[in-house]
C-alpha atoms as a PDB file:
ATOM      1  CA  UNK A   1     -14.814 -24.465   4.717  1.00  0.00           C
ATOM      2  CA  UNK A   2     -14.796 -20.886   6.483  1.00  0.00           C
ATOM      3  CA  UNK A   3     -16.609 -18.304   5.453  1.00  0.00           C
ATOM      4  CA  UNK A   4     -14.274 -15.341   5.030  1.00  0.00           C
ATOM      5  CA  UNK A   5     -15.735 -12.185   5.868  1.00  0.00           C
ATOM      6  CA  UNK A   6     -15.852  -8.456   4.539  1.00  0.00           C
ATOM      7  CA  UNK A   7     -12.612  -7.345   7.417  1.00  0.00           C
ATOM      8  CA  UNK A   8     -11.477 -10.351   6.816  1.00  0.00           C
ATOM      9  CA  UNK A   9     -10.765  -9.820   3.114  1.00  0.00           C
ATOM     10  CA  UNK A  10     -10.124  -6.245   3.518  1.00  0.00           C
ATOM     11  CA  UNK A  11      -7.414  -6.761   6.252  1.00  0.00           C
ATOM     12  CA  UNK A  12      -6.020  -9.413   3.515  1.00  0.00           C
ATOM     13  CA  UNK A  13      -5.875  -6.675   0.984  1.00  0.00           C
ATOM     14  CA  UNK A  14      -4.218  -4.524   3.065  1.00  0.00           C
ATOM     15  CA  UNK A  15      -1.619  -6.509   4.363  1.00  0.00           C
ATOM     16  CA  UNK A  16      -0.734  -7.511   0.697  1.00  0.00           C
ATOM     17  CA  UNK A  17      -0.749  -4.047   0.053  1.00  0.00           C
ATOM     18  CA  UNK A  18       1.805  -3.097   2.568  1.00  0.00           C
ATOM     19  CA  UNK A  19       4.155  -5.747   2.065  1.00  0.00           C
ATOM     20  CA  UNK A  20       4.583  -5.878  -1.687  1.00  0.00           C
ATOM     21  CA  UNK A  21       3.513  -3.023  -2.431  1.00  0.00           C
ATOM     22  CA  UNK A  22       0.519  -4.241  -4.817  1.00  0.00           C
ATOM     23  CA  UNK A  23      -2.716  -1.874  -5.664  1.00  0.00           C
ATOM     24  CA  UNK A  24      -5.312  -2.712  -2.951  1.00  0.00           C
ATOM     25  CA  UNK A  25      -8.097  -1.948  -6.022  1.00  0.00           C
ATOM     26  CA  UNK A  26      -6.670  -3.831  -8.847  1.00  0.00           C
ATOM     27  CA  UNK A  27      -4.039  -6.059  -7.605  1.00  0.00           C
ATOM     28  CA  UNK A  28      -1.177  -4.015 -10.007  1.00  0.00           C
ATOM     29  CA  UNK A  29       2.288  -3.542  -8.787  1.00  0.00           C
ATOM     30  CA  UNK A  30       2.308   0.350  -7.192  1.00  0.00           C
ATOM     31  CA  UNK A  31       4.683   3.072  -8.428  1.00  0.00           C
ATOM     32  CA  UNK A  32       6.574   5.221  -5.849  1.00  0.00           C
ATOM     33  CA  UNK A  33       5.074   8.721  -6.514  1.00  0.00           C
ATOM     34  CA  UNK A  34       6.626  10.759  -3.484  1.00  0.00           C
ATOM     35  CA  UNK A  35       9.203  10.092  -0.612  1.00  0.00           C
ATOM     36  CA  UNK A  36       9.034  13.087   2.638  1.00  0.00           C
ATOM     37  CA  UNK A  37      10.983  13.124   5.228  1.00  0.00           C
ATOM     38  CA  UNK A  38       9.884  14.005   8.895  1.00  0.00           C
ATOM     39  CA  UNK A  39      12.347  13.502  11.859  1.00  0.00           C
ATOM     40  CA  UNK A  40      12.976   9.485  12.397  1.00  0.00           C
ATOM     41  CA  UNK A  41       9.908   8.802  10.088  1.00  0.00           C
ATOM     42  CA  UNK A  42      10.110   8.558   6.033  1.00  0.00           C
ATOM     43  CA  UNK A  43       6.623   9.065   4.350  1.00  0.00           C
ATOM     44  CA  UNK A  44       6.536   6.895   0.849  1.00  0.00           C
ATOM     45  CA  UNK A  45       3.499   7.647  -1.175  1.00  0.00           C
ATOM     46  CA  UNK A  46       2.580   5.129  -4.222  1.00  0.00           C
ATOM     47  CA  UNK A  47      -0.327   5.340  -7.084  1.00  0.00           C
ATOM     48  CA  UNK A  48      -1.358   2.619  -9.151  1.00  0.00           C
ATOM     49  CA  UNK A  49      -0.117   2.763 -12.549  1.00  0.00           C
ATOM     50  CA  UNK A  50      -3.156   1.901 -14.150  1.00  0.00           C
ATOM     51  CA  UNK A  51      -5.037   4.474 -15.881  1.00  0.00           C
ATOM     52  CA  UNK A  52      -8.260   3.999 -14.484  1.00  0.00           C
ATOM     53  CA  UNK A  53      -7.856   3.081 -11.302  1.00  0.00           C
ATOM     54  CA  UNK A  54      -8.193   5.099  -8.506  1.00  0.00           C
ATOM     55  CA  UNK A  55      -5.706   2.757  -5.760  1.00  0.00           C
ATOM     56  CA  UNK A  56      -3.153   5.064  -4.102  1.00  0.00           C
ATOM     57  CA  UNK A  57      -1.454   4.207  -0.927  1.00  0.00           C
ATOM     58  CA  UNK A  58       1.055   6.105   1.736  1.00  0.00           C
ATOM     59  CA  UNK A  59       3.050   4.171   3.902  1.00  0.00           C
ATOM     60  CA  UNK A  60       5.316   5.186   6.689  1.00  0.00           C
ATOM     61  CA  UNK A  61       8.884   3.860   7.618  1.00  0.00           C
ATOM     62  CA  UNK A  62      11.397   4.786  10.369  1.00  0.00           C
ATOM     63  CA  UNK A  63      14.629   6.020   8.325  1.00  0.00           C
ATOM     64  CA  UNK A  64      16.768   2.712   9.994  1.00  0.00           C
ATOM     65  CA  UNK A  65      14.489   0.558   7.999  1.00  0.00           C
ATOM     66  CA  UNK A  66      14.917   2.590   4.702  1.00  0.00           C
END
């Protein structure tokens, strides 16, 4: 059995984050907050809808993908 480590679990948080968009605190599904657009690149901001939960996350796309 392998020990996971503290990266190790955060990099797993973070890649769950990004690709389905769940709360890297709580585990919720994230709400799209904000969307800005800056040349090529789209800037998506979400929150976690839970009340007291602090998890917010801002993700960056090129505007092909979106």
């Amino acid at each position: 059995m392998e020990l996971k480590t503290h990266q190790t679990r955060f990099f797993e948080r973070f890649h769950r984050a990004t690709r389905n968009h769940i709360c890297p605190e709580c585990g919720a599904k994230m709400s799209t907050v904000n969307k800005n657009y800056e040349g090529c690149s789209v800037f998506v901001w979400y929150e976690c809808p839970e009340e007291k939960c602090p998890g917010q996350w801002l993700q960056r796309y090129s505007r092909d993908d979106i």
